[in-house]
Structure formats: C-alpha cells, structure tokens
PDB file of N, CA and C in Angstrom:
ATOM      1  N   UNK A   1     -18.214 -12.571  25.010  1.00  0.00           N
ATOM      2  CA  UNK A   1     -19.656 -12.404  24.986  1.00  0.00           C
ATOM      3  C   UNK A   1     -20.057 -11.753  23.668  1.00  0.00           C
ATOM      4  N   UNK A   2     -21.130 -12.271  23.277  1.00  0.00           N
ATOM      5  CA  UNK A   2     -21.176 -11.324  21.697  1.00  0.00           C
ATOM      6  C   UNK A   2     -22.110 -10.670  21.780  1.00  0.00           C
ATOM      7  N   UNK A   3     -22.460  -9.888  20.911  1.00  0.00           N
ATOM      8  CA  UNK A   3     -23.108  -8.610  21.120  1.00  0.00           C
ATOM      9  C   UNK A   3     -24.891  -8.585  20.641  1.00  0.00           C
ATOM     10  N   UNK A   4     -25.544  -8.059  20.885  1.00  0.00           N
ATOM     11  CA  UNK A   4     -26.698  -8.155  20.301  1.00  0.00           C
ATOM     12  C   UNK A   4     -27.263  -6.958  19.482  1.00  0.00           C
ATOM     13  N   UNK A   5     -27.279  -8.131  18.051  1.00  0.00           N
ATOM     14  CA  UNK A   5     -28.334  -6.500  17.124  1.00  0.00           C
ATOM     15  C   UNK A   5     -28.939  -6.675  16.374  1.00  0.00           C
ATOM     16  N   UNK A   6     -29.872  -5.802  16.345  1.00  0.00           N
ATOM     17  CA  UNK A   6     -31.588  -5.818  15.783  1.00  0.00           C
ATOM     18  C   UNK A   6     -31.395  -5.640  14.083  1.00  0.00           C
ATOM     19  N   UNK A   7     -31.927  -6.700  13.411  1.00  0.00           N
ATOM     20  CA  UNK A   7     -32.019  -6.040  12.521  1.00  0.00           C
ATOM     21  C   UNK A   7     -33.479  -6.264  11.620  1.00  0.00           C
ATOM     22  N   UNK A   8     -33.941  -4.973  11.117  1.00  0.00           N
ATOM     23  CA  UNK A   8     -35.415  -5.372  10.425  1.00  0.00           C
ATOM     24  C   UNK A   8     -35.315  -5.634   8.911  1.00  0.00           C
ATOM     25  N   UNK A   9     -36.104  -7.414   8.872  1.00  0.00           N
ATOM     26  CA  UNK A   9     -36.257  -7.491   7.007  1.00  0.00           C
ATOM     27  C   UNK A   9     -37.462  -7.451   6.784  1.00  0.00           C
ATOM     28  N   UNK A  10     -37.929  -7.163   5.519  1.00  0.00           N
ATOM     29  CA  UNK A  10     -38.572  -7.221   4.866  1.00  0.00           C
ATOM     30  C   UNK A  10     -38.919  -8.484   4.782  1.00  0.00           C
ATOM     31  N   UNK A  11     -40.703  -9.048   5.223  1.00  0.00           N
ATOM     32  CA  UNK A  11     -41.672 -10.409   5.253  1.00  0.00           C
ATOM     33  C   UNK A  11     -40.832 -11.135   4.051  1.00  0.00           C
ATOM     34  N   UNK A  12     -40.367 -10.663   2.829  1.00  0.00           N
ATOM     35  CA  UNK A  12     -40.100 -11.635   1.985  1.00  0.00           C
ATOM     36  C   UNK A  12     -38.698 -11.619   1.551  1.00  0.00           C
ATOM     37  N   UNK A  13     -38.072 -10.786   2.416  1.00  0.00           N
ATOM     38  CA  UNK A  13     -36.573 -11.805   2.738  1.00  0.00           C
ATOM     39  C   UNK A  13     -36.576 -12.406   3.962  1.00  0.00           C
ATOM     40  N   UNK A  14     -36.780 -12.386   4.772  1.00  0.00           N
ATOM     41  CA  UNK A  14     -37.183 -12.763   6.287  1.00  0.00           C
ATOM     42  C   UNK A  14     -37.680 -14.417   5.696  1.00  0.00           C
ATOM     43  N   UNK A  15     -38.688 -14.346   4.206  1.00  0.00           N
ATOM     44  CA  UNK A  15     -39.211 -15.597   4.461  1.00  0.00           C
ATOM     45  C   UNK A  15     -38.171 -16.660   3.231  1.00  0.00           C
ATOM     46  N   UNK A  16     -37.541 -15.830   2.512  1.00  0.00           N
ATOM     47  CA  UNK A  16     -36.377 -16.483   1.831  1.00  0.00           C
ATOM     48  C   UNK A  16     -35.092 -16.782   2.351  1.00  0.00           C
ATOM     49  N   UNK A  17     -35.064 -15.991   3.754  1.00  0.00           N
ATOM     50  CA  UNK A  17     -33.871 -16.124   4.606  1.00  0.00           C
ATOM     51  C   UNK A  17     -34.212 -17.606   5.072  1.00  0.00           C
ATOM     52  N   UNK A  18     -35.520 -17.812   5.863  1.00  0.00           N
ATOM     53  CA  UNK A  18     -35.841 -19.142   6.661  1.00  0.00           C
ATOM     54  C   UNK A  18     -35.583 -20.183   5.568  1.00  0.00           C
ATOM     55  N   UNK A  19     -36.359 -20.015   3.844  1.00  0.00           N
ATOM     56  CA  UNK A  19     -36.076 -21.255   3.492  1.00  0.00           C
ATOM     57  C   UNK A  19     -35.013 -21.753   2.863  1.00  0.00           C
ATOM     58  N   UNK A  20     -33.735 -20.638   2.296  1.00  0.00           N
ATOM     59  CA  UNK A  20     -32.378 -20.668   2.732  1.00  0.00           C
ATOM     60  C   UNK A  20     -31.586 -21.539   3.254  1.00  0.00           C
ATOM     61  N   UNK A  21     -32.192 -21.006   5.016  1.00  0.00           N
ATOM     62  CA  UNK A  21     -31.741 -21.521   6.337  1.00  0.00           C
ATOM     63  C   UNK A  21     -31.807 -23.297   6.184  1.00  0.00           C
ATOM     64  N   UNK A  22     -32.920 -23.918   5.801  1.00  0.00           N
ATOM     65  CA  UNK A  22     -33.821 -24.562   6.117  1.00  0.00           C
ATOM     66  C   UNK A  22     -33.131 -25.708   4.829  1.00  0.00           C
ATOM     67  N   UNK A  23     -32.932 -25.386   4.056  1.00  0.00           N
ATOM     68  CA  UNK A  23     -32.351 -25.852   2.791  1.00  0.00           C
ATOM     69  C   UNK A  23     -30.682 -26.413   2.984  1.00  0.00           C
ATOM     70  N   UNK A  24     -30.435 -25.590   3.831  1.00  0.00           N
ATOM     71  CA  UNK A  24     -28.640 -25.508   3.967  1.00  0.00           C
ATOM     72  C   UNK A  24     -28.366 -26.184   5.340  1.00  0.00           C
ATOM     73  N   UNK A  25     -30.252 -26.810   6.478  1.00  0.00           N
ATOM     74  CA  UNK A  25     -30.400 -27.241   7.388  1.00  0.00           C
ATOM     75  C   UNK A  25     -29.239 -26.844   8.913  1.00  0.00           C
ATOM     76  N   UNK A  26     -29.864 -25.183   8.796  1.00  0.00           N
ATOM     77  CA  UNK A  26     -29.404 -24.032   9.711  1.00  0.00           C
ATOM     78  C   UNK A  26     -30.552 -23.707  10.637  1.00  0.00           C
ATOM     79  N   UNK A  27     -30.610 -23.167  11.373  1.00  0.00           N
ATOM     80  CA  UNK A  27     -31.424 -21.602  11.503  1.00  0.00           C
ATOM     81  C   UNK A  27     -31.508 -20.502  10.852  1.00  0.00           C
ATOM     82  N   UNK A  28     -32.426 -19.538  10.542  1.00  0.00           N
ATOM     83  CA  UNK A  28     -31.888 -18.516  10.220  1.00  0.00           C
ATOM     84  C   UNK A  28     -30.972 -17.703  10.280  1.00  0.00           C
ATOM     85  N   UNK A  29     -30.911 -17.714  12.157  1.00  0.00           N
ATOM     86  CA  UNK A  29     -29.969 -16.937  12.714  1.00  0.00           C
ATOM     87  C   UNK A  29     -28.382 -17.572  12.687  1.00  0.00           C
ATOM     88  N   UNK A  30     -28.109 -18.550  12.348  1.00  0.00           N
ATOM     89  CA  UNK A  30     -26.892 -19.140  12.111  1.00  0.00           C
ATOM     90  C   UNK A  30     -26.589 -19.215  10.506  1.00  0.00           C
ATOM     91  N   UNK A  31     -27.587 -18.800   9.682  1.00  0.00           N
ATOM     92  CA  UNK A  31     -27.393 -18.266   8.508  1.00  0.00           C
ATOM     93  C   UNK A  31     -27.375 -17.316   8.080  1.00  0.00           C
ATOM     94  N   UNK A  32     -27.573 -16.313   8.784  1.00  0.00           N
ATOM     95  CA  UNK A  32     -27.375 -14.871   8.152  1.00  0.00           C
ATOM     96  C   UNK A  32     -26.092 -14.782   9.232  1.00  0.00           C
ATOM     97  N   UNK A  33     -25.798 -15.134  10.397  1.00  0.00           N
ATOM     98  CA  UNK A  33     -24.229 -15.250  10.873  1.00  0.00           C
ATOM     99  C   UNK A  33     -23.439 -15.725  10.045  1.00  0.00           C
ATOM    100  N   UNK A  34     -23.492 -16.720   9.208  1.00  0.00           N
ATOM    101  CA  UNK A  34     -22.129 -17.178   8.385  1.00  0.00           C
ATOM    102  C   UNK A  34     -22.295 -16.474   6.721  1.00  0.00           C
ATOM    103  N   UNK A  35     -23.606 -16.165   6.530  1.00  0.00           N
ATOM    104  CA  UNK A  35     -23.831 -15.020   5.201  1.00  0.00           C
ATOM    105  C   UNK A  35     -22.950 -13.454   5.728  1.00  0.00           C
ATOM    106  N   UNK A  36     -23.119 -13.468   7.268  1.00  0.00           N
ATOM    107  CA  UNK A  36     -22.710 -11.719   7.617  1.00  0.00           C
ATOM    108  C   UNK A  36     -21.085 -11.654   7.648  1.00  0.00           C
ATOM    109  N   UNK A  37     -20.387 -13.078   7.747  1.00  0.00           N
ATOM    110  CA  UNK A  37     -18.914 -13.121   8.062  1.00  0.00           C
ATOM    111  C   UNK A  37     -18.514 -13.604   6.497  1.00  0.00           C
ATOM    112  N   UNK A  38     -19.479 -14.149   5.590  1.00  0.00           N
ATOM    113  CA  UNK A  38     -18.658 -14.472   4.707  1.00  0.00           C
ATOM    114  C   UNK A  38     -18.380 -13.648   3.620  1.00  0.00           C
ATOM    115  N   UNK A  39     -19.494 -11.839   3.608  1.00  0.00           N
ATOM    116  CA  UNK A  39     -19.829 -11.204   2.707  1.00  0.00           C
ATOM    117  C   UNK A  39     -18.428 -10.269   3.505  1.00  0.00           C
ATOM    118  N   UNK A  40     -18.291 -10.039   4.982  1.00  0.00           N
ATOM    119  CA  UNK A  40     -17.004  -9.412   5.313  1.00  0.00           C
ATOM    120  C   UNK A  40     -15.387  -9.697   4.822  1.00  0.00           C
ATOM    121  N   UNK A  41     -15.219 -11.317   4.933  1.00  0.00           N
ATOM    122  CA  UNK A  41     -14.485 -11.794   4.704  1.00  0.00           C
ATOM    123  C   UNK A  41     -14.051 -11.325   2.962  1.00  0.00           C
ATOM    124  N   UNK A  42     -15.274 -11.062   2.323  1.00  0.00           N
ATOM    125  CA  UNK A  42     -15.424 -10.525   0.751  1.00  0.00           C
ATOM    126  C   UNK A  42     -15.172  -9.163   0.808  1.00  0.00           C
ATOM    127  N   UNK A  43     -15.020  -8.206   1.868  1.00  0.00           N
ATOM    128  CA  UNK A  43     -14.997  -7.072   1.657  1.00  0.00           C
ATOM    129  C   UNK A  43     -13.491  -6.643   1.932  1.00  0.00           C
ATOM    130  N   UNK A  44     -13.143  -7.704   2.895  1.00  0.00           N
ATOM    131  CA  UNK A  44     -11.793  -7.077   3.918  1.00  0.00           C
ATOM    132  C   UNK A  44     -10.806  -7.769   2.305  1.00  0.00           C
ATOM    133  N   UNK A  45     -11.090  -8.873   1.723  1.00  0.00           N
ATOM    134  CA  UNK A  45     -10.113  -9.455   1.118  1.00  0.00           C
ATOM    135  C   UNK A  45     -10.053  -8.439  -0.650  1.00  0.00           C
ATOM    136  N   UNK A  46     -11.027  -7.458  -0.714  1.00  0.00           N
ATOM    137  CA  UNK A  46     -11.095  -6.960  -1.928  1.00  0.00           C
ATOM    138  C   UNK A  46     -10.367  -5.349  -1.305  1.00  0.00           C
ATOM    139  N   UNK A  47     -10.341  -5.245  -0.056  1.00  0.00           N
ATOM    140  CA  UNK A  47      -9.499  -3.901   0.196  1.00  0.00           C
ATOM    141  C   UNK A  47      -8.319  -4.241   0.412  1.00  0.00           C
ATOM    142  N   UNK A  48      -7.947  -5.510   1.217  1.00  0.00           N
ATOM    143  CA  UNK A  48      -6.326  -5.524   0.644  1.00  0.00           C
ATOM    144  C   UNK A  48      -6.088  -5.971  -0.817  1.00  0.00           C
ATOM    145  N   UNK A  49      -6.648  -6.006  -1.389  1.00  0.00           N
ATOM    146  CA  UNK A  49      -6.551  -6.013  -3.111  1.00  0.00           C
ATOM    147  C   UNK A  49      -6.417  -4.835  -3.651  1.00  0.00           C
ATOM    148  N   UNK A  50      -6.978  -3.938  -3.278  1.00  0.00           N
ATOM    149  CA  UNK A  50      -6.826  -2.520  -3.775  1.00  0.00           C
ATOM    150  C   UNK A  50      -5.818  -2.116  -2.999  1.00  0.00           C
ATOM    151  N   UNK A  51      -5.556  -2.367  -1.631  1.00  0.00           N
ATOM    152  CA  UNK A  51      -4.167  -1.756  -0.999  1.00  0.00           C
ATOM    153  C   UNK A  51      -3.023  -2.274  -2.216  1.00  0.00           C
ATOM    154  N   UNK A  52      -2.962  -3.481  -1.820  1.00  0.00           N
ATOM    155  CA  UNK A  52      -1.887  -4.247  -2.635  1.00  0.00           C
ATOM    156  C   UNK A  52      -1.262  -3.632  -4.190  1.00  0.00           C
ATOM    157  N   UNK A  53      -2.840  -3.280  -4.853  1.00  0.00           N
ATOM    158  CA  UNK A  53      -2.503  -2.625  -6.557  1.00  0.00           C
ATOM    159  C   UNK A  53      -2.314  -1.379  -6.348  1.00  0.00           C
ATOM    160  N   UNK A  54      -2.786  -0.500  -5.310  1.00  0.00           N
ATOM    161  CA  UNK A  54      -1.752   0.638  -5.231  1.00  0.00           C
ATOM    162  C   UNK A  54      -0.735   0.870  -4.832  1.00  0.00           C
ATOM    163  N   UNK A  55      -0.180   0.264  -3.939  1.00  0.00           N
ATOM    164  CA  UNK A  55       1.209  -0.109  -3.857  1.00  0.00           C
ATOM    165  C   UNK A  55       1.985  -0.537  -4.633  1.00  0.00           C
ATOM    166  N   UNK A  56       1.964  -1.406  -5.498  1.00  0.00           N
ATOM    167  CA  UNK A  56       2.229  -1.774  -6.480  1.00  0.00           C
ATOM    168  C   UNK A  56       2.294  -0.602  -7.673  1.00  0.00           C
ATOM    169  N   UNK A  57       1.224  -0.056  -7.373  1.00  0.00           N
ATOM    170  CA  UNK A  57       1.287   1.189  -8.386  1.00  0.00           C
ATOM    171  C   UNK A  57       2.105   1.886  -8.463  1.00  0.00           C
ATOM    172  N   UNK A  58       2.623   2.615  -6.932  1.00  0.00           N
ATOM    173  CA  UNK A  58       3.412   3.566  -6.550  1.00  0.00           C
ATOM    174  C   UNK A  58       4.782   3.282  -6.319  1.00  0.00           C
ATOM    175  N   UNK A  59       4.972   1.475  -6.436  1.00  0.00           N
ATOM    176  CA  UNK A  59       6.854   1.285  -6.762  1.00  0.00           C
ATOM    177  C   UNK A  59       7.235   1.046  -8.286  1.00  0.00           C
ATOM    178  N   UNK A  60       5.796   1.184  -9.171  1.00  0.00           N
ATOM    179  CA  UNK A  60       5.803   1.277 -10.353  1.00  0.00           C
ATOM    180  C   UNK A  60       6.597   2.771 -10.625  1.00  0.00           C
ATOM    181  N   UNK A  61       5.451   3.410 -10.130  1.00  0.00           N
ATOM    182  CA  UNK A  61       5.907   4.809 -10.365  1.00  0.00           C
ATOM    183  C   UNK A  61       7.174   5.273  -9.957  1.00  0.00           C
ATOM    184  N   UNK A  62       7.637   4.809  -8.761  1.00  0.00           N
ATOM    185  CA  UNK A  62       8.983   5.125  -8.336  1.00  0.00           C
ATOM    186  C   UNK A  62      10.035   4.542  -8.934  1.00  0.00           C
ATOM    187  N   UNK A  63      10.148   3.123  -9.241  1.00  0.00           N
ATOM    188  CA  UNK A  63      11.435   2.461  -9.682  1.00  0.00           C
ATOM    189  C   UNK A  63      11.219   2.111 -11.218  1.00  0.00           C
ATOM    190  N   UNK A  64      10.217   1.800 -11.583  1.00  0.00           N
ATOM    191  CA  UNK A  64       9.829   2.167 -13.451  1.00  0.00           C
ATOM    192  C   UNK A  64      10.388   0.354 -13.618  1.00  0.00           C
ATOM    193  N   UNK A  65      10.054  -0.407 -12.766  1.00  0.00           N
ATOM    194  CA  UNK A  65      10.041  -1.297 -13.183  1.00  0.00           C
ATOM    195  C   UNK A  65       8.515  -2.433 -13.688  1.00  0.00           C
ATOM    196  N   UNK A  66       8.498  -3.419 -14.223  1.00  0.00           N
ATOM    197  CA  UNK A  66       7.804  -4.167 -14.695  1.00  0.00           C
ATOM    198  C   UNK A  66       7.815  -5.766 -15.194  1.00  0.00           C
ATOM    199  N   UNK A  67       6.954  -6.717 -14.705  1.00  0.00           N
ATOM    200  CA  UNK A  67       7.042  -7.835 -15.196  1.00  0.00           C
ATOM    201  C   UNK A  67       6.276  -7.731 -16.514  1.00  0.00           C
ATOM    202  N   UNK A  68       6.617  -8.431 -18.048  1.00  0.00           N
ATOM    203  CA  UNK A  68       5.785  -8.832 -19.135  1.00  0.00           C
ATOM    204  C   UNK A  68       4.732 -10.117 -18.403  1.00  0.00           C
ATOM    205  N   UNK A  69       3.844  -9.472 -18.419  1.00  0.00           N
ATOM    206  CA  UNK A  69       2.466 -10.669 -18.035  1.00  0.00           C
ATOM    207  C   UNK A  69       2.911 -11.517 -19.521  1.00  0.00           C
ATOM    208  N   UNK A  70       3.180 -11.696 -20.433  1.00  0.00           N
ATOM    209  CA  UNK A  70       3.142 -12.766 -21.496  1.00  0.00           C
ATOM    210  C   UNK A  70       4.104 -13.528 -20.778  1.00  0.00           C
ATOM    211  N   UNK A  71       5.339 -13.188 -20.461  1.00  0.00           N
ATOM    212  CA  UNK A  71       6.409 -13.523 -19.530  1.00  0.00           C
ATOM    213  C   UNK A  71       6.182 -14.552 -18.232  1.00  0.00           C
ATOM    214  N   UNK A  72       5.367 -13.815 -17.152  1.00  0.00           N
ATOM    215  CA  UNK A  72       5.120 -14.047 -16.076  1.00  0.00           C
ATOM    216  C   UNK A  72       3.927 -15.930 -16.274  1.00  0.00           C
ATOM    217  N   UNK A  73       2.996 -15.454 -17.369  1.00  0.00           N
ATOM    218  CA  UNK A  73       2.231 -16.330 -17.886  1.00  0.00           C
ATOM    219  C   UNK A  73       2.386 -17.869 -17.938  1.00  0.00           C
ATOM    220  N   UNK A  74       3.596 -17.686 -19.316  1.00  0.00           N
ATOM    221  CA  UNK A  74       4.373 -18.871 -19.338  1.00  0.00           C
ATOM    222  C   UNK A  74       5.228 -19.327 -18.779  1.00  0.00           C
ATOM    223  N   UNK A  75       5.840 -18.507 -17.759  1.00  0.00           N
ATOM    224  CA  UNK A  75       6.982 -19.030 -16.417  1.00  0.00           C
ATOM    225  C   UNK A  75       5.796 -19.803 -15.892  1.00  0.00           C
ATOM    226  N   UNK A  76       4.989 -19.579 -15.166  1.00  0.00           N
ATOM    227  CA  UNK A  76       3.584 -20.170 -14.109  1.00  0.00           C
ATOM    228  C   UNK A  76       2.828 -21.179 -14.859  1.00  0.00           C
ATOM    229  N   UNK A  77       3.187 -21.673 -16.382  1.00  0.00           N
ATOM    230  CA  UNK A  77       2.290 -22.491 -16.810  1.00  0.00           C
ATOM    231  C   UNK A  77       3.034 -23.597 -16.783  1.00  0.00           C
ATOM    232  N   UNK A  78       4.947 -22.895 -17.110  1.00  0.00           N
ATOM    233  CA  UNK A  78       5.652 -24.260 -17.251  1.00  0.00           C
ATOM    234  C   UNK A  78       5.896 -24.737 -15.958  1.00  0.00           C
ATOM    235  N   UNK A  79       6.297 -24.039 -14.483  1.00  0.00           N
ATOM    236  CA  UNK A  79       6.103 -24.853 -13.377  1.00  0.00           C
ATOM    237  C   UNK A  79       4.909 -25.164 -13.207  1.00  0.00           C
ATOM    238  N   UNK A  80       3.937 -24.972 -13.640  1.00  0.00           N
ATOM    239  CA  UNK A  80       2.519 -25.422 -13.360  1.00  0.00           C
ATOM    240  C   UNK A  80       2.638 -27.359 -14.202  1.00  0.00           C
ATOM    241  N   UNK A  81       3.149 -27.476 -15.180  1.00  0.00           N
ATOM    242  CA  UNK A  81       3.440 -28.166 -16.043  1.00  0.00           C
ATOM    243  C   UNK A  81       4.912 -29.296 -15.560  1.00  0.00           C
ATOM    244  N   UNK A  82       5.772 -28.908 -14.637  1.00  0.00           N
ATOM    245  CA  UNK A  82       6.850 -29.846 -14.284  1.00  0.00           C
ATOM    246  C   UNK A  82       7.881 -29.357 -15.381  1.00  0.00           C
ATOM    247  N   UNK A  83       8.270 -28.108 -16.069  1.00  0.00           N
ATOM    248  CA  UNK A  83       9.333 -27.771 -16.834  1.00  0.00           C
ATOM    249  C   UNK A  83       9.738 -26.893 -16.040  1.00  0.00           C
ATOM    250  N   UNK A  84      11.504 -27.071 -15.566  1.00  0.00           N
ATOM    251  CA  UNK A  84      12.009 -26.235 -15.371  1.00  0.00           C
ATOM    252  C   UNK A  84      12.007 -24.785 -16.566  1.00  0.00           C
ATOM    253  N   UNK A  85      11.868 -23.663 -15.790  1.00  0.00           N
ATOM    254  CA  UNK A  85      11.634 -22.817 -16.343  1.00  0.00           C
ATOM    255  C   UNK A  85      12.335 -21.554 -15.237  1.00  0.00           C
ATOM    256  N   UNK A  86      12.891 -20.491 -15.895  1.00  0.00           N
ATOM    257  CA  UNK A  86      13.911 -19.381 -15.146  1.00  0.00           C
ATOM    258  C   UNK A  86      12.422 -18.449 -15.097  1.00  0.00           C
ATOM    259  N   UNK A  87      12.852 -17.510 -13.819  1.00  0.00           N
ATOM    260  CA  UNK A  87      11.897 -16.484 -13.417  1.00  0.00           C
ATOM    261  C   UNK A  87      12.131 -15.642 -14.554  1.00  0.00           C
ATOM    262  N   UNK A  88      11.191 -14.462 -15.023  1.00  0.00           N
ATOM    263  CA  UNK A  88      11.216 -13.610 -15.822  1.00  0.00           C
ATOM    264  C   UNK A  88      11.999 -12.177 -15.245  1.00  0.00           C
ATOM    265  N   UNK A  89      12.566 -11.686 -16.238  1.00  0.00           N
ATOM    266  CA  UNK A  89      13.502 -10.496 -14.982  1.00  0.00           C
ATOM    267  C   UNK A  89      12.284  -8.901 -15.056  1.00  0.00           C
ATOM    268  N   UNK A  90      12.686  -8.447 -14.088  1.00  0.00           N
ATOM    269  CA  UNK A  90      12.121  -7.105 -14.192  1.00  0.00           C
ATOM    270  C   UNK A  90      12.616  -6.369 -15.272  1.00  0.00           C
ATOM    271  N   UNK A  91      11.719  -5.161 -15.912  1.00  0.00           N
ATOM    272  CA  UNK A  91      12.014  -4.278 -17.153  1.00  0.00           C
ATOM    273  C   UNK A  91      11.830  -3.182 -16.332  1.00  0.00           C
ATOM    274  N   UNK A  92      12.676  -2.432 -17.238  1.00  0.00           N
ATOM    275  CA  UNK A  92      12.204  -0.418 -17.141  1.00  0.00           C
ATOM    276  C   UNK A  92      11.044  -0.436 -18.123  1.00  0.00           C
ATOM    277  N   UNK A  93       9.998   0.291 -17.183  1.00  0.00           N
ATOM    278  CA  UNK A  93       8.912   0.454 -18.175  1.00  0.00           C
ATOM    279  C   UNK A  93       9.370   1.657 -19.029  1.00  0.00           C
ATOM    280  N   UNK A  94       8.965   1.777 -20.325  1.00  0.00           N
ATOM    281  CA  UNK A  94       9.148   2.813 -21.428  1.00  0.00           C
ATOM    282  C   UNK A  94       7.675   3.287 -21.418  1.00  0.00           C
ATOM    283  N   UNK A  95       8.121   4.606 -21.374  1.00  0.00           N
ATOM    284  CA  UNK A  95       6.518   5.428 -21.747  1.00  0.00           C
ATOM    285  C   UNK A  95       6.141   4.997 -23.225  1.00  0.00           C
TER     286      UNK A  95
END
C-alpha cells in the first residue's frame, strides 16, 4: 500500500509541473513520482560514490599502494580498441 503525502508548490511550479507532465504525456502526479525516484536514485548513487572514494582512500592510506591513471588510461583504451594489452601493476605511492 503506498503512502500518502501532501506536498505544497508554488502556482508556478505547480503550473510548470502540469506542462512538464503534459509534454512527457503523464499526469502530474506520475511525474513528480518518477522526477521523486529519479532525483533519489541520484542521491543514493552519489553516496555510494563517496563511500567507495573513501574507502579507497583509507587502503590508500594503509597499504601505500596506487594505480598510474596514465597507466590505467591506456590499458582501457587498448581493450576498448581489440589490443591485447597486460593490466597495469599496483605502485607504492612515494610522498
């Protein structure tokens, strides 16, 4: 069962929401439903992004290793490309 909730806009988003809606041949209310899941879907996928780079951060910090992005670059362009190409190895980062 889903839930019900109020929410108040402003006459002139309320009336840019309808022609929106109307444009994209919705309802309103089935357009600000797939605007309300798709701006979440944008939020949840940019915090495991930040989980991810701090983690990343912190086995940086612990094991002092590192890929060369110039490295990583051209490995991913030549399989991108059909050349066999060897993975790049991890480095000790140097201060």
């Amino acid at each position: 069962m889903a839930a019900t909730t109020t929410i108040k806009l402003s006459d002139e988003l309320k009336a840019r929401i309808s022609a929106a809606a109307a444009a994209a041949n919705q309802t309103p209310h089935a357009y600000m439903i797939e605007a309300l899941a798709a701006q979440t879907v944008l939020v949840e996928r940019r915090q495991s992004f930040v989980a991810d780079a701090l983690l990343a951060e912190q086995e940086v910090a612990e094991y002092g290793l590192i890929l060369d992005a110039d490295e990583v670059f051209s490995y991913l362009q030549s399989k991108l490309d059909g050349v066999a190409a060897t993975r790049p190895a991890a480095k000790k980062l140097t201060p």
